[in-house]
PDB file of N, CA and C in Angstrom:
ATOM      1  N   UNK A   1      -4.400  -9.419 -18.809  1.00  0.00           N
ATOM      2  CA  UNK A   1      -4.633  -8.214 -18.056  1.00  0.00           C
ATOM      3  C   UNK A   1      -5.430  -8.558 -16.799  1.00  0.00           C
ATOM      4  N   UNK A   2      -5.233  -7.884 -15.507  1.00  0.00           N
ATOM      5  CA  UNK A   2      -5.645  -8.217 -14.278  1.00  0.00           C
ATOM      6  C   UNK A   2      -6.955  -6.715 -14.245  1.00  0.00           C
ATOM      7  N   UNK A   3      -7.827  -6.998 -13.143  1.00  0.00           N
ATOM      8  CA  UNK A   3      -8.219  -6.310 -13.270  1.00  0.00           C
ATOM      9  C   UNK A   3      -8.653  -5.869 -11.854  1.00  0.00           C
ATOM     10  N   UNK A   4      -8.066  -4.443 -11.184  1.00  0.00           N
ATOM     11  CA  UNK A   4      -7.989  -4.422  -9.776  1.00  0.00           C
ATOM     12  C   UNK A   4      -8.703  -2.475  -9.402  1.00  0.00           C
ATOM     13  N   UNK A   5      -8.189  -2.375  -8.365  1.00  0.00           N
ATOM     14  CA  UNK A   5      -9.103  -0.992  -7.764  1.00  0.00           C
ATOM     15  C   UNK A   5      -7.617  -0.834  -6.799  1.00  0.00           C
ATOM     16  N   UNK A   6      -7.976   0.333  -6.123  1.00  0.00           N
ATOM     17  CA  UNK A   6      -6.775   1.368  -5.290  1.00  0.00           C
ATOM     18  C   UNK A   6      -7.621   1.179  -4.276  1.00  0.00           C
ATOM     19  N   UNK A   7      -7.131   0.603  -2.817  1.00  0.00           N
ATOM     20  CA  UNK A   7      -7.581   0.416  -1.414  1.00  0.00           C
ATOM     21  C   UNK A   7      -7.889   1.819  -0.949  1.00  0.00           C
ATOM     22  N   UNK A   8      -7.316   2.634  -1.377  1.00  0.00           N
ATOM     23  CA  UNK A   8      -7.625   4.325  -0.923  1.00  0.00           C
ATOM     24  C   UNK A   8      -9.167   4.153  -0.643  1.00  0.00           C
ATOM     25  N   UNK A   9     -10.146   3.639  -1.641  1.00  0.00           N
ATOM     26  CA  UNK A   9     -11.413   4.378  -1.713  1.00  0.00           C
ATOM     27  C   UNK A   9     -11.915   2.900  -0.042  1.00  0.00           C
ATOM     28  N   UNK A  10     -11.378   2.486  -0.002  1.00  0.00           N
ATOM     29  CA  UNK A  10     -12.039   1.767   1.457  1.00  0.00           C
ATOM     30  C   UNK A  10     -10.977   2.211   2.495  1.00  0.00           C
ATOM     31  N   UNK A  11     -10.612   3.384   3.214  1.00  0.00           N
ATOM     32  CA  UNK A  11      -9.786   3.977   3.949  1.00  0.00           C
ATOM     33  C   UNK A  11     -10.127   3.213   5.572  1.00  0.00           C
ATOM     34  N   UNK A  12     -11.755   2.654   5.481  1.00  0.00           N
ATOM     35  CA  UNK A  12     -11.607   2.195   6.748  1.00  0.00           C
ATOM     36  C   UNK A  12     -11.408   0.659   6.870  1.00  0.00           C
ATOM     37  N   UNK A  13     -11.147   0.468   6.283  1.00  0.00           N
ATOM     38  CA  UNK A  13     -11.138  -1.362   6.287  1.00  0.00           C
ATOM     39  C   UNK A  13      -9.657  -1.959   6.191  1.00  0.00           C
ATOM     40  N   UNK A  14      -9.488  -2.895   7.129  1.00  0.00           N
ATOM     41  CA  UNK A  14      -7.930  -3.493   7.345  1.00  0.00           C
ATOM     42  C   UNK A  14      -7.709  -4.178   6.106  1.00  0.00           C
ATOM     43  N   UNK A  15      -6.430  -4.640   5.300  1.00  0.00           N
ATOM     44  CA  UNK A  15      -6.087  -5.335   4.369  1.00  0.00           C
ATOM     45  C   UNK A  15      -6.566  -6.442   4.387  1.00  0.00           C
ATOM     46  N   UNK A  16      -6.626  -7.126   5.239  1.00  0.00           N
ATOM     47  CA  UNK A  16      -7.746  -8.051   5.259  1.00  0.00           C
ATOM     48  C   UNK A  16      -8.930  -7.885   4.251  1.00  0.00           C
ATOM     49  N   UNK A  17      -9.341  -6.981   4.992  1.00  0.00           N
ATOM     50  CA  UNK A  17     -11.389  -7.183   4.649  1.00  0.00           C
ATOM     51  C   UNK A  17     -11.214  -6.189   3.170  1.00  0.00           C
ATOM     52  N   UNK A  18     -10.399  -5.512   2.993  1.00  0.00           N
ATOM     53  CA  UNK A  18     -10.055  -5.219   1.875  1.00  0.00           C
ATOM     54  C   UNK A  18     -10.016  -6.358   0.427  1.00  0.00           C
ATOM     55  N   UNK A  19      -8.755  -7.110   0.827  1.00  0.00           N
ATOM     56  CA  UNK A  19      -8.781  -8.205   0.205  1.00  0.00           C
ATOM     57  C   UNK A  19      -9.938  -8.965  -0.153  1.00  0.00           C
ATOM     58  N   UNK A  20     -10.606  -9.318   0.990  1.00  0.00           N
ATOM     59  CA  UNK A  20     -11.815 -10.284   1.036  1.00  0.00           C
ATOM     60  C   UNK A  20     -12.537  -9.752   0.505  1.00  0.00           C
ATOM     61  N   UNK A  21     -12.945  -8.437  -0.046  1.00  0.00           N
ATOM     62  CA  UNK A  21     -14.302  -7.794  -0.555  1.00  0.00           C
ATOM     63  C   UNK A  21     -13.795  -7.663  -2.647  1.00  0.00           C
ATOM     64  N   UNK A  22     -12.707  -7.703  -2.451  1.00  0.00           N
ATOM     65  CA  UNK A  22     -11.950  -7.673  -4.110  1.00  0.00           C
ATOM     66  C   UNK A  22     -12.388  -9.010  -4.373  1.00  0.00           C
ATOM     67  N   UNK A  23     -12.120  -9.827  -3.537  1.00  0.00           N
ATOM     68  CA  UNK A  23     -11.959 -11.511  -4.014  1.00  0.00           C
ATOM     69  C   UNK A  23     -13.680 -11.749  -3.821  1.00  0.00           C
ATOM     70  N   UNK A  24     -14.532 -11.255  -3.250  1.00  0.00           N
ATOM     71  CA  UNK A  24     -15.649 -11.293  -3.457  1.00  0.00           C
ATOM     72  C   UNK A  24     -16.480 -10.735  -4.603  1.00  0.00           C
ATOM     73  N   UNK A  25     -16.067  -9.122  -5.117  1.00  0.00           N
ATOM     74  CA  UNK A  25     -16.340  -8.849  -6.680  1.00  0.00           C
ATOM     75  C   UNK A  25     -16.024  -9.639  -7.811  1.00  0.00           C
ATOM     76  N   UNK A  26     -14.940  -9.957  -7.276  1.00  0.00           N
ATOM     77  CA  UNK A  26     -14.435 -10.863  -8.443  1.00  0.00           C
ATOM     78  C   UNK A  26     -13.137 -10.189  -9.229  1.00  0.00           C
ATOM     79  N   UNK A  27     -12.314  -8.917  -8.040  1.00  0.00           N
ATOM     80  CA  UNK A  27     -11.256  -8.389  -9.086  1.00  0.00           C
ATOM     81  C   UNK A  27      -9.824  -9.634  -8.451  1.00  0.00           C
ATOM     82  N   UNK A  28      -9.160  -8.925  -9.479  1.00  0.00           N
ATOM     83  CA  UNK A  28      -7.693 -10.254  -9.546  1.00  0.00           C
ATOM     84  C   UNK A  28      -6.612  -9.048  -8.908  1.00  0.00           C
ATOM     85  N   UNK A  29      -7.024  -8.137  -8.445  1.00  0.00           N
ATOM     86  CA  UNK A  29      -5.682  -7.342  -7.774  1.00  0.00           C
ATOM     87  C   UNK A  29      -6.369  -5.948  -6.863  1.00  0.00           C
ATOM     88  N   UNK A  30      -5.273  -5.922  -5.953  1.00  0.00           N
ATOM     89  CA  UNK A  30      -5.386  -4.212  -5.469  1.00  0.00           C
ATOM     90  C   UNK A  30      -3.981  -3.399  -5.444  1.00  0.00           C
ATOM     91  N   UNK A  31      -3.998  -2.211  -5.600  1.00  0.00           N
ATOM     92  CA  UNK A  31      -2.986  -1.878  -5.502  1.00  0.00           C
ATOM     93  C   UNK A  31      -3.072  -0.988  -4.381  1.00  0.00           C
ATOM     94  N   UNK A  32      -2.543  -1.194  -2.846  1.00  0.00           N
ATOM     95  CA  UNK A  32      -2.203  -1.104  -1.694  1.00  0.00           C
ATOM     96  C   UNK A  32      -1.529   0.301  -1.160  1.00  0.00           C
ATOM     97  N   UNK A  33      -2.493   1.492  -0.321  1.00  0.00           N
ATOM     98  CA  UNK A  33      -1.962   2.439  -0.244  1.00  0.00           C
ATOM     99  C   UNK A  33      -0.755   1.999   1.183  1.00  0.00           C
ATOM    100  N   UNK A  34       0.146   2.897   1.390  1.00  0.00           N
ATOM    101  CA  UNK A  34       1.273   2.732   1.827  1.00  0.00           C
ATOM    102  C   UNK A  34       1.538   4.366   2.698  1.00  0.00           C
ATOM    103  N   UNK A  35       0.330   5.203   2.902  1.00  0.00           N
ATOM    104  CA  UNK A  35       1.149   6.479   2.976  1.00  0.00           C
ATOM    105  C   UNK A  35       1.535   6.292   4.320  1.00  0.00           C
ATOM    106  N   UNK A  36       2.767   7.680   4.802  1.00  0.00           N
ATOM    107  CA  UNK A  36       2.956   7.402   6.562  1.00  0.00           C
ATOM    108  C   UNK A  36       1.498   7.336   7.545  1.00  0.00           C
ATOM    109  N   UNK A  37       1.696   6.404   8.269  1.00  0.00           N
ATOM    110  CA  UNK A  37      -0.012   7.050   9.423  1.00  0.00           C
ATOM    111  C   UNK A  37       0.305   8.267   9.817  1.00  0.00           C
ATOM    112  N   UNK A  38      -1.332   8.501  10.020  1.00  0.00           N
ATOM    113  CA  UNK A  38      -1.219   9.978  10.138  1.00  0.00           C
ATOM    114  C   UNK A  38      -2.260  10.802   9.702  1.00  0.00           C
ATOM    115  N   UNK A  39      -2.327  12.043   9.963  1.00  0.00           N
ATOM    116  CA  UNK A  39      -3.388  12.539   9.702  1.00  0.00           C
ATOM    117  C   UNK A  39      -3.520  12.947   7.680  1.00  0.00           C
ATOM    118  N   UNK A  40      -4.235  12.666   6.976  1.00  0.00           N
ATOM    119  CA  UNK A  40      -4.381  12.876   5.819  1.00  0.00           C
ATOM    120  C   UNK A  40      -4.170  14.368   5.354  1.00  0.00           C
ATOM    121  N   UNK A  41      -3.541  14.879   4.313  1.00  0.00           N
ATOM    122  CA  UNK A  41      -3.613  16.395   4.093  1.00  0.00           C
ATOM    123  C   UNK A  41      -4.553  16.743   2.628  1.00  0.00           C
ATOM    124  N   UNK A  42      -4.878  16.047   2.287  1.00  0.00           N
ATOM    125  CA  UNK A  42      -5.785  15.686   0.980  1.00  0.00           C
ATOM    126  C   UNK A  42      -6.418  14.255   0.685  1.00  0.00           C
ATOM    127  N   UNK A  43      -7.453  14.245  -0.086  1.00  0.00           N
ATOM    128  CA  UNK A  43      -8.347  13.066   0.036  1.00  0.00           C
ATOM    129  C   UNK A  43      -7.260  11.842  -0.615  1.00  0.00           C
ATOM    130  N   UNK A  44      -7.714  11.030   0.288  1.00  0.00           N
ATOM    131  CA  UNK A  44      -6.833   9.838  -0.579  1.00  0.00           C
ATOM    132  C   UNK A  44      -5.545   9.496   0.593  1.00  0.00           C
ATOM    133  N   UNK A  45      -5.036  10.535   0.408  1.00  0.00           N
ATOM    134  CA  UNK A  45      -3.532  10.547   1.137  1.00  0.00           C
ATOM    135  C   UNK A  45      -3.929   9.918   2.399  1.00  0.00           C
ATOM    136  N   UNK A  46      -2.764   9.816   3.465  1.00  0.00           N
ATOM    137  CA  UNK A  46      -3.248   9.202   4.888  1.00  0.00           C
ATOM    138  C   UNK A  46      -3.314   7.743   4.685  1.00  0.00           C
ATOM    139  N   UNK A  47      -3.733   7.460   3.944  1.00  0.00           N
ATOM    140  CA  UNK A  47      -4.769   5.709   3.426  1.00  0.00           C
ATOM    141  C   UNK A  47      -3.548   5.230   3.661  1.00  0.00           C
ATOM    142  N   UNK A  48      -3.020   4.180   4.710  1.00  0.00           N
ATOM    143  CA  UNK A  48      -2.159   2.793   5.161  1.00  0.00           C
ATOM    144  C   UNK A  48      -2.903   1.943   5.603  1.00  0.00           C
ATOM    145  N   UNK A  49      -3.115   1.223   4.165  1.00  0.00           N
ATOM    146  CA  UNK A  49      -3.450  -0.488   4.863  1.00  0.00           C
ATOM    147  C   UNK A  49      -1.746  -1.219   4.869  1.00  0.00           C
ATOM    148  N   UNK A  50      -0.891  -0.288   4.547  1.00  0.00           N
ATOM    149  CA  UNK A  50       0.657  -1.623   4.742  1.00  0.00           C
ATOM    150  C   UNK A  50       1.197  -0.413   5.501  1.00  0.00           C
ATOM    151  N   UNK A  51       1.760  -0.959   6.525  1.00  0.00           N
ATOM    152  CA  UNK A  51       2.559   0.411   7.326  1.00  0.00           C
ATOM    153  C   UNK A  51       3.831  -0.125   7.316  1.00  0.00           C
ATOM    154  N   UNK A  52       4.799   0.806   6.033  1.00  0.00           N
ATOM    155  CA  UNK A  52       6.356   0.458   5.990  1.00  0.00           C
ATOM    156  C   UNK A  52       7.231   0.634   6.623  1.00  0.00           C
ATOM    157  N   UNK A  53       7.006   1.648   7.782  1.00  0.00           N
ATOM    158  CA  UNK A  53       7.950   2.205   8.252  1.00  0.00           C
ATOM    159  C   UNK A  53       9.207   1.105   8.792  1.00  0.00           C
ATOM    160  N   UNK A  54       8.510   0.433   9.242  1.00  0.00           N
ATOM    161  CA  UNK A  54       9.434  -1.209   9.882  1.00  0.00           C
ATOM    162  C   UNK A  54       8.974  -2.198   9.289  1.00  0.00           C
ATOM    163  N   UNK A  55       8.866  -2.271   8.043  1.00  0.00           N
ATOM    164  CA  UNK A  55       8.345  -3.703   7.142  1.00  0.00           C
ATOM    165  C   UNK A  55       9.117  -4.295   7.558  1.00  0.00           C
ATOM    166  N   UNK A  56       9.037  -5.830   7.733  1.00  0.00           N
ATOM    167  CA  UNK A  56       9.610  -6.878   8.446  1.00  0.00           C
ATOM    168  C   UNK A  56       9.038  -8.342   7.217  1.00  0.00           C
ATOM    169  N   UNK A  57      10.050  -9.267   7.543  1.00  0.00           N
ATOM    170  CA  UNK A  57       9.647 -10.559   6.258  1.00  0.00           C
ATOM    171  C   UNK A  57       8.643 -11.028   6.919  1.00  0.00           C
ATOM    172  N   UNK A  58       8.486 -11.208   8.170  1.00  0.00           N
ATOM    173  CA  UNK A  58       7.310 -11.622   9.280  1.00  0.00           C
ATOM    174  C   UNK A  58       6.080 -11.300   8.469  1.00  0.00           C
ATOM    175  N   UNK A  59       6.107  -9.982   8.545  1.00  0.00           N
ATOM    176  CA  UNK A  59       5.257  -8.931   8.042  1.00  0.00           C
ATOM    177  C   UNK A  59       4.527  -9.452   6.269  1.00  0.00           C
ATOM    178  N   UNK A  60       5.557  -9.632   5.542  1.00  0.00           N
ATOM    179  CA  UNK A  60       5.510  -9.823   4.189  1.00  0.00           C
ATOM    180  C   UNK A  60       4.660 -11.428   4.026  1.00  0.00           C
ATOM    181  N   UNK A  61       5.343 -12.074   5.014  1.00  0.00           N
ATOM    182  CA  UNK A  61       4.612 -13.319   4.957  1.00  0.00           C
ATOM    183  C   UNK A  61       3.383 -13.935   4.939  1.00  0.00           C
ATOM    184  N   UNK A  62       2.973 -12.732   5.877  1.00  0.00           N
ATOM    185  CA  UNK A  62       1.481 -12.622   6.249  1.00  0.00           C
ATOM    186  C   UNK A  62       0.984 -11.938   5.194  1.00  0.00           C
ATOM    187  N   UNK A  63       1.396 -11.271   4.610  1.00  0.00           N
ATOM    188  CA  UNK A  63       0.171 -10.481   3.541  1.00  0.00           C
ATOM    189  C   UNK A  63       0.380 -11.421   2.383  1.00  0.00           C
ATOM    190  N   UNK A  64       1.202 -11.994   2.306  1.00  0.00           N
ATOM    191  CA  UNK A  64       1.629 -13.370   0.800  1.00  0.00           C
ATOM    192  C   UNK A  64       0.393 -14.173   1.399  1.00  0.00           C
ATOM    193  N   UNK A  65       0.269 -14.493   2.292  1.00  0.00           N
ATOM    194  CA  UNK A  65      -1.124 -15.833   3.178  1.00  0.00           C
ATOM    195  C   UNK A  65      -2.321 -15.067   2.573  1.00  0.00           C
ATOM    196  N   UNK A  66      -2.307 -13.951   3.209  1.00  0.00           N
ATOM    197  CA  UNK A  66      -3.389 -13.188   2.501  1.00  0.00           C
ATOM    198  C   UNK A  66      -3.874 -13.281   1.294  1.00  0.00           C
ATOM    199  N   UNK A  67      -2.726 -13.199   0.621  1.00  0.00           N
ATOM    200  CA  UNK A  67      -2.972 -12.645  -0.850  1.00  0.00           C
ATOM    201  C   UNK A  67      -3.776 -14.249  -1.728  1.00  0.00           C
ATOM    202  N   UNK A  68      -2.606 -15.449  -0.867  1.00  0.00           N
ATOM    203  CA  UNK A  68      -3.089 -16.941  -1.656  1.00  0.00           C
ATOM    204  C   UNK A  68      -4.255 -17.007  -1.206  1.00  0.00           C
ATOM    205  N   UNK A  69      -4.757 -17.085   0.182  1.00  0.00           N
ATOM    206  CA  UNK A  69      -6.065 -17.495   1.098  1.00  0.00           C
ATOM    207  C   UNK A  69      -7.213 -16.554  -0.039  1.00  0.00           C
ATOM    208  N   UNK A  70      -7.301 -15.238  -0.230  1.00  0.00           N
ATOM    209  CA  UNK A  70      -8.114 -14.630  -1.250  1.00  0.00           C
ATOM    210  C   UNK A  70      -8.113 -14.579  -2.511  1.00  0.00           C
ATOM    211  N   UNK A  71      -7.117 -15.203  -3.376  1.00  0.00           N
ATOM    212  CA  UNK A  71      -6.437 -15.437  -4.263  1.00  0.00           C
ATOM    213  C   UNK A  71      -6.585 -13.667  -5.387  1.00  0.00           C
ATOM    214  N   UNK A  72      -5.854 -12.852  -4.537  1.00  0.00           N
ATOM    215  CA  UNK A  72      -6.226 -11.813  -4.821  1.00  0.00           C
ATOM    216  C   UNK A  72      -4.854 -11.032  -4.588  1.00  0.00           C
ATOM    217  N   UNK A  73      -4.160 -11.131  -5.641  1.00  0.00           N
ATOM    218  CA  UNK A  73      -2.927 -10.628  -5.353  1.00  0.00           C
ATOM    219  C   UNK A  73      -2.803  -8.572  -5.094  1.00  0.00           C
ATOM    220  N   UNK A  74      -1.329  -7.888  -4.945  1.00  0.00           N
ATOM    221  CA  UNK A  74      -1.301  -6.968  -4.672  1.00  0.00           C
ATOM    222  C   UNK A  74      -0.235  -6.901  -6.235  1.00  0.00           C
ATOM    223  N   UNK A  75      -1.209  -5.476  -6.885  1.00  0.00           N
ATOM    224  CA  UNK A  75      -0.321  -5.286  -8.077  1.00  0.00           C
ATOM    225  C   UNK A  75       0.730  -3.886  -8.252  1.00  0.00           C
ATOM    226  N   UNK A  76       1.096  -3.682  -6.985  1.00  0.00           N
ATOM    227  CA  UNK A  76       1.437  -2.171  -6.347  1.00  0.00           C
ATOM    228  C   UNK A  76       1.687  -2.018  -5.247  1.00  0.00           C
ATOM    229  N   UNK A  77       2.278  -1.339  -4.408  1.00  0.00           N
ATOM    230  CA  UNK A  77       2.131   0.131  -3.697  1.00  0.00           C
ATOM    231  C   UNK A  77       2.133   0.875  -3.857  1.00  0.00           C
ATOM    232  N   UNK A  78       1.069   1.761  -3.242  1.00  0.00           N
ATOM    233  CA  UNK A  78       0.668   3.089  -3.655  1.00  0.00           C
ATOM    234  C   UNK A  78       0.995   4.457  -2.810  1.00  0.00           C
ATOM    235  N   UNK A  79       1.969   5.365  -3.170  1.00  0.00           N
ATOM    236  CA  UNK A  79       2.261   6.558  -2.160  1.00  0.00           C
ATOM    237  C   UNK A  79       2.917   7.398  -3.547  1.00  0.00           C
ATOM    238  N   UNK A  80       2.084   9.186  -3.094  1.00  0.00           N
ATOM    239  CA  UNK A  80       2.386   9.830  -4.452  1.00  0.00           C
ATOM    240  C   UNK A  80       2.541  11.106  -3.912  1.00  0.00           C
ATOM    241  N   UNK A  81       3.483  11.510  -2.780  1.00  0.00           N
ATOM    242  CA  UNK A  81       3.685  12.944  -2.761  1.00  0.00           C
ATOM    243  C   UNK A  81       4.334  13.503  -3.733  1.00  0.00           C
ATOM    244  N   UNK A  82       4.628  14.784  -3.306  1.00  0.00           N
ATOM    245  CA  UNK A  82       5.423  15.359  -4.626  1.00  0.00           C
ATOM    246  C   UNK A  82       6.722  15.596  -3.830  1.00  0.00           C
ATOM    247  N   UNK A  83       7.846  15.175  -3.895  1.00  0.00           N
ATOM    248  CA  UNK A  83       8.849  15.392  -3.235  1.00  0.00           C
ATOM    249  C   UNK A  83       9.616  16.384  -3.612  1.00  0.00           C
ATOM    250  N   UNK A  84       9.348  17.386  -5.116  1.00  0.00           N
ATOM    251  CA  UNK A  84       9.840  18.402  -5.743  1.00  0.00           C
ATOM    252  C   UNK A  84       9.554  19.887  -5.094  1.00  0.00           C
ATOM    253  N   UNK A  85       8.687  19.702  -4.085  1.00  0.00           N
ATOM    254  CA  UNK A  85       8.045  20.486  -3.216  1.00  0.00           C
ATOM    255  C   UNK A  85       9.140  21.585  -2.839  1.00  0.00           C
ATOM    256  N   UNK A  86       8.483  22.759  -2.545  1.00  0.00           N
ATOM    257  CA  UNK A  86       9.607  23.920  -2.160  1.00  0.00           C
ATOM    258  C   UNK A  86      10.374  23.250  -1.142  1.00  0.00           C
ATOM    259  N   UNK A  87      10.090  23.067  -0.265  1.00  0.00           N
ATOM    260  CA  UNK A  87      10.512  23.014   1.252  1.00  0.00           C
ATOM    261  C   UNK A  87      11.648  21.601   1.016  1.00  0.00           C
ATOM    262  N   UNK A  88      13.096  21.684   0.950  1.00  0.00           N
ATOM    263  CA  UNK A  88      13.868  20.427   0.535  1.00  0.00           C
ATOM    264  C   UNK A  88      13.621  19.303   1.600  1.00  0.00           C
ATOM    265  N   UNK A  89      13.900  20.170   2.961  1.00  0.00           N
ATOM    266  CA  UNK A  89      13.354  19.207   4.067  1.00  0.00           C
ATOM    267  C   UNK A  89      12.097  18.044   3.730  1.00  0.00           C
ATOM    268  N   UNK A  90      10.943  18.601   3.851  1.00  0.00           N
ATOM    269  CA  UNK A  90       9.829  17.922   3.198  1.00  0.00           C
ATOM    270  C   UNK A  90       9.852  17.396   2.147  1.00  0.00           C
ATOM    271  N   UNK A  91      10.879  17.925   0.890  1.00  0.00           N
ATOM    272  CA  UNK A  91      11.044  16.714   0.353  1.00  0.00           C
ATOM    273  C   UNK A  91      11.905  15.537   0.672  1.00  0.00           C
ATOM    274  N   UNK A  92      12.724  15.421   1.508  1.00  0.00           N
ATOM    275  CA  UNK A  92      13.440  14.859   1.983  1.00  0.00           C
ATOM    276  C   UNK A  92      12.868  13.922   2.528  1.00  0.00           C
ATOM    277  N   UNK A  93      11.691  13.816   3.456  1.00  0.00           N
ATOM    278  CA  UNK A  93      11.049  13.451   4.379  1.00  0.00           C
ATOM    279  C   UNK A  93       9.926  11.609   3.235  1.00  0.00           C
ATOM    280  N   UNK A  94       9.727  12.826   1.871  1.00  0.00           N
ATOM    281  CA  UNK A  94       9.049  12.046   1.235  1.00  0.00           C
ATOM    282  C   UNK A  94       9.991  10.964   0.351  1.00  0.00           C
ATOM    283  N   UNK A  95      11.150  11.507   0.016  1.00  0.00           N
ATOM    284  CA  UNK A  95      11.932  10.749  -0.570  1.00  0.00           C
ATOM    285  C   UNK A  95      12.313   9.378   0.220  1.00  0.00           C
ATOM    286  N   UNK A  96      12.642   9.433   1.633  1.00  0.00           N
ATOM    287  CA  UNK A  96      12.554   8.938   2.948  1.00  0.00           C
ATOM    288  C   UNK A  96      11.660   7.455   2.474  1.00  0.00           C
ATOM    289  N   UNK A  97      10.621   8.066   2.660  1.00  0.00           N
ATOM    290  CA  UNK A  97       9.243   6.866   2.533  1.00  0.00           C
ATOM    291  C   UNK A  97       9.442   6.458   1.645  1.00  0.00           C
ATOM    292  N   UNK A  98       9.355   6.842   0.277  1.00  0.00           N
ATOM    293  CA  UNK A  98       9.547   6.126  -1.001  1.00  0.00           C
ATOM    294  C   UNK A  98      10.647   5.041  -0.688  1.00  0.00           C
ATOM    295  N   UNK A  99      11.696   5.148  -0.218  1.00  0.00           N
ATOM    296  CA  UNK A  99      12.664   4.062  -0.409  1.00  0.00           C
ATOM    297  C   UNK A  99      11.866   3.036   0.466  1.00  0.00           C
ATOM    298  N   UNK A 100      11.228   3.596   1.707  1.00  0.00           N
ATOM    299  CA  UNK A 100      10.629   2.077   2.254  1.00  0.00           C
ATOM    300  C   UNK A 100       9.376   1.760   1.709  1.00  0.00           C
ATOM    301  N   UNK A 101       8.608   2.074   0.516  1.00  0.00           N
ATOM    302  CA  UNK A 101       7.675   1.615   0.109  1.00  0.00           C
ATOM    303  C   UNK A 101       8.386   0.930  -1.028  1.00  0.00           C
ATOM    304  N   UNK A 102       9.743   1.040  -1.500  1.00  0.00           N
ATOM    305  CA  UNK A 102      10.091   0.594  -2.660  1.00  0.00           C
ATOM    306  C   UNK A 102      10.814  -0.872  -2.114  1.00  0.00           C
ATOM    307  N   UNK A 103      11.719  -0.873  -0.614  1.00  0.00           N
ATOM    308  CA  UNK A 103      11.766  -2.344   0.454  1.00  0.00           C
ATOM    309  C   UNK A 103      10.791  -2.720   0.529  1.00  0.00           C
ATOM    310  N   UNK A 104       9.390  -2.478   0.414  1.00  0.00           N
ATOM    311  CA  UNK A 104       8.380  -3.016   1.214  1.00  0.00           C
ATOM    312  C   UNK A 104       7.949  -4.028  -0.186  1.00  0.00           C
ATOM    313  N   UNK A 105       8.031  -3.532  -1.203  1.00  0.00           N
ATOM    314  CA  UNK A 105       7.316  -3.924  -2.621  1.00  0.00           C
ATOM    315  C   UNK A 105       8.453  -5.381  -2.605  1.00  0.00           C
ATOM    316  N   UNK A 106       9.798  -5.098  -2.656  1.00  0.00           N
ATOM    317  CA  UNK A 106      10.582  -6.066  -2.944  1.00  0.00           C
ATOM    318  C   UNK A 106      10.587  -6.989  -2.086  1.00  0.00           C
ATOM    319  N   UNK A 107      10.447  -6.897  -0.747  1.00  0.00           N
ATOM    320  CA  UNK A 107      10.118  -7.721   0.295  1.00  0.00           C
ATOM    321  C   UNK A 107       8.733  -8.434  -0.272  1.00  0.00           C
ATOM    322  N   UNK A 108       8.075  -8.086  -0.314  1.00  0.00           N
ATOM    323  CA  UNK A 108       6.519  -9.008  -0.601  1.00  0.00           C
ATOM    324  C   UNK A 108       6.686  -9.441  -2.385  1.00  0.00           C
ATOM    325  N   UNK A 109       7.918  -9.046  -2.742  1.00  0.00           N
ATOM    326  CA  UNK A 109       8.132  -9.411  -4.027  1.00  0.00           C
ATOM    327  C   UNK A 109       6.788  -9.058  -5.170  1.00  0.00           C
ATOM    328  N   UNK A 110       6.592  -8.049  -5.344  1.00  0.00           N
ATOM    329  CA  UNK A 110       5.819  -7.073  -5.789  1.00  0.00           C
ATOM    330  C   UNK A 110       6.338  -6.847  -7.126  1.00  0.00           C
ATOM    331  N   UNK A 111       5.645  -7.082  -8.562  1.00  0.00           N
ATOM    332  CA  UNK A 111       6.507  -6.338  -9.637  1.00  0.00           C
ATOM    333  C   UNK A 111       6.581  -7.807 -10.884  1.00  0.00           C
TER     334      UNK A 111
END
């Protein structure tokens, strides 16, 4: 069993210094919020330390460096609207993201 925390609660700190402060407690994972940037509509939400919209392998490569250099892997992405929401549009919008947080996971080979 690994034992990790949700980047949400450090909303101001880049994945980086994120990383570096896990690998300094001493946890073995984070699991990486992912929501669109943007303004937050509830606590938590808003939180992108990985911005999917254009995940790129470029992109993936660098957070794999990350992850060995801190030896502090990522056990997740994290994004949790409710896409069942009245409004189909808006759910639409969220369903949207999910598929690129679900590229973004397989790209950094996540899982």
């Amino acid at each position: 069993m690994k034992l990790g925390f949700v980047s949400a609660i450090l909303p101001e700190l880049s994945l980086a210094e994120v990383l570096q402060i896990a690998a300094e407690i001493g946890y073995d994972c984070v699991e990486v919020m992912c929501w669109p940037v943007g303004k937050a509509e509830r606590r938590y939400a808003g939180v992108t330390h990985i911005d999917v919209t254009h995940f790129t392998r470029d992109q993936a490569a660098e957070i794999q460096a990350l992850m060995r250099d801190t030896g502090v892997s990522i056990s997740g992405l994290g994004y949790y609207p409710n896409p069942l929401c009245p409004d189909p549009a808006e759910g639409d919008v969220y369903i949207e993201h999910i598929r690129k947080v679900i590229r973004a996971a397989a790209t950094l080979e996540i899982g």
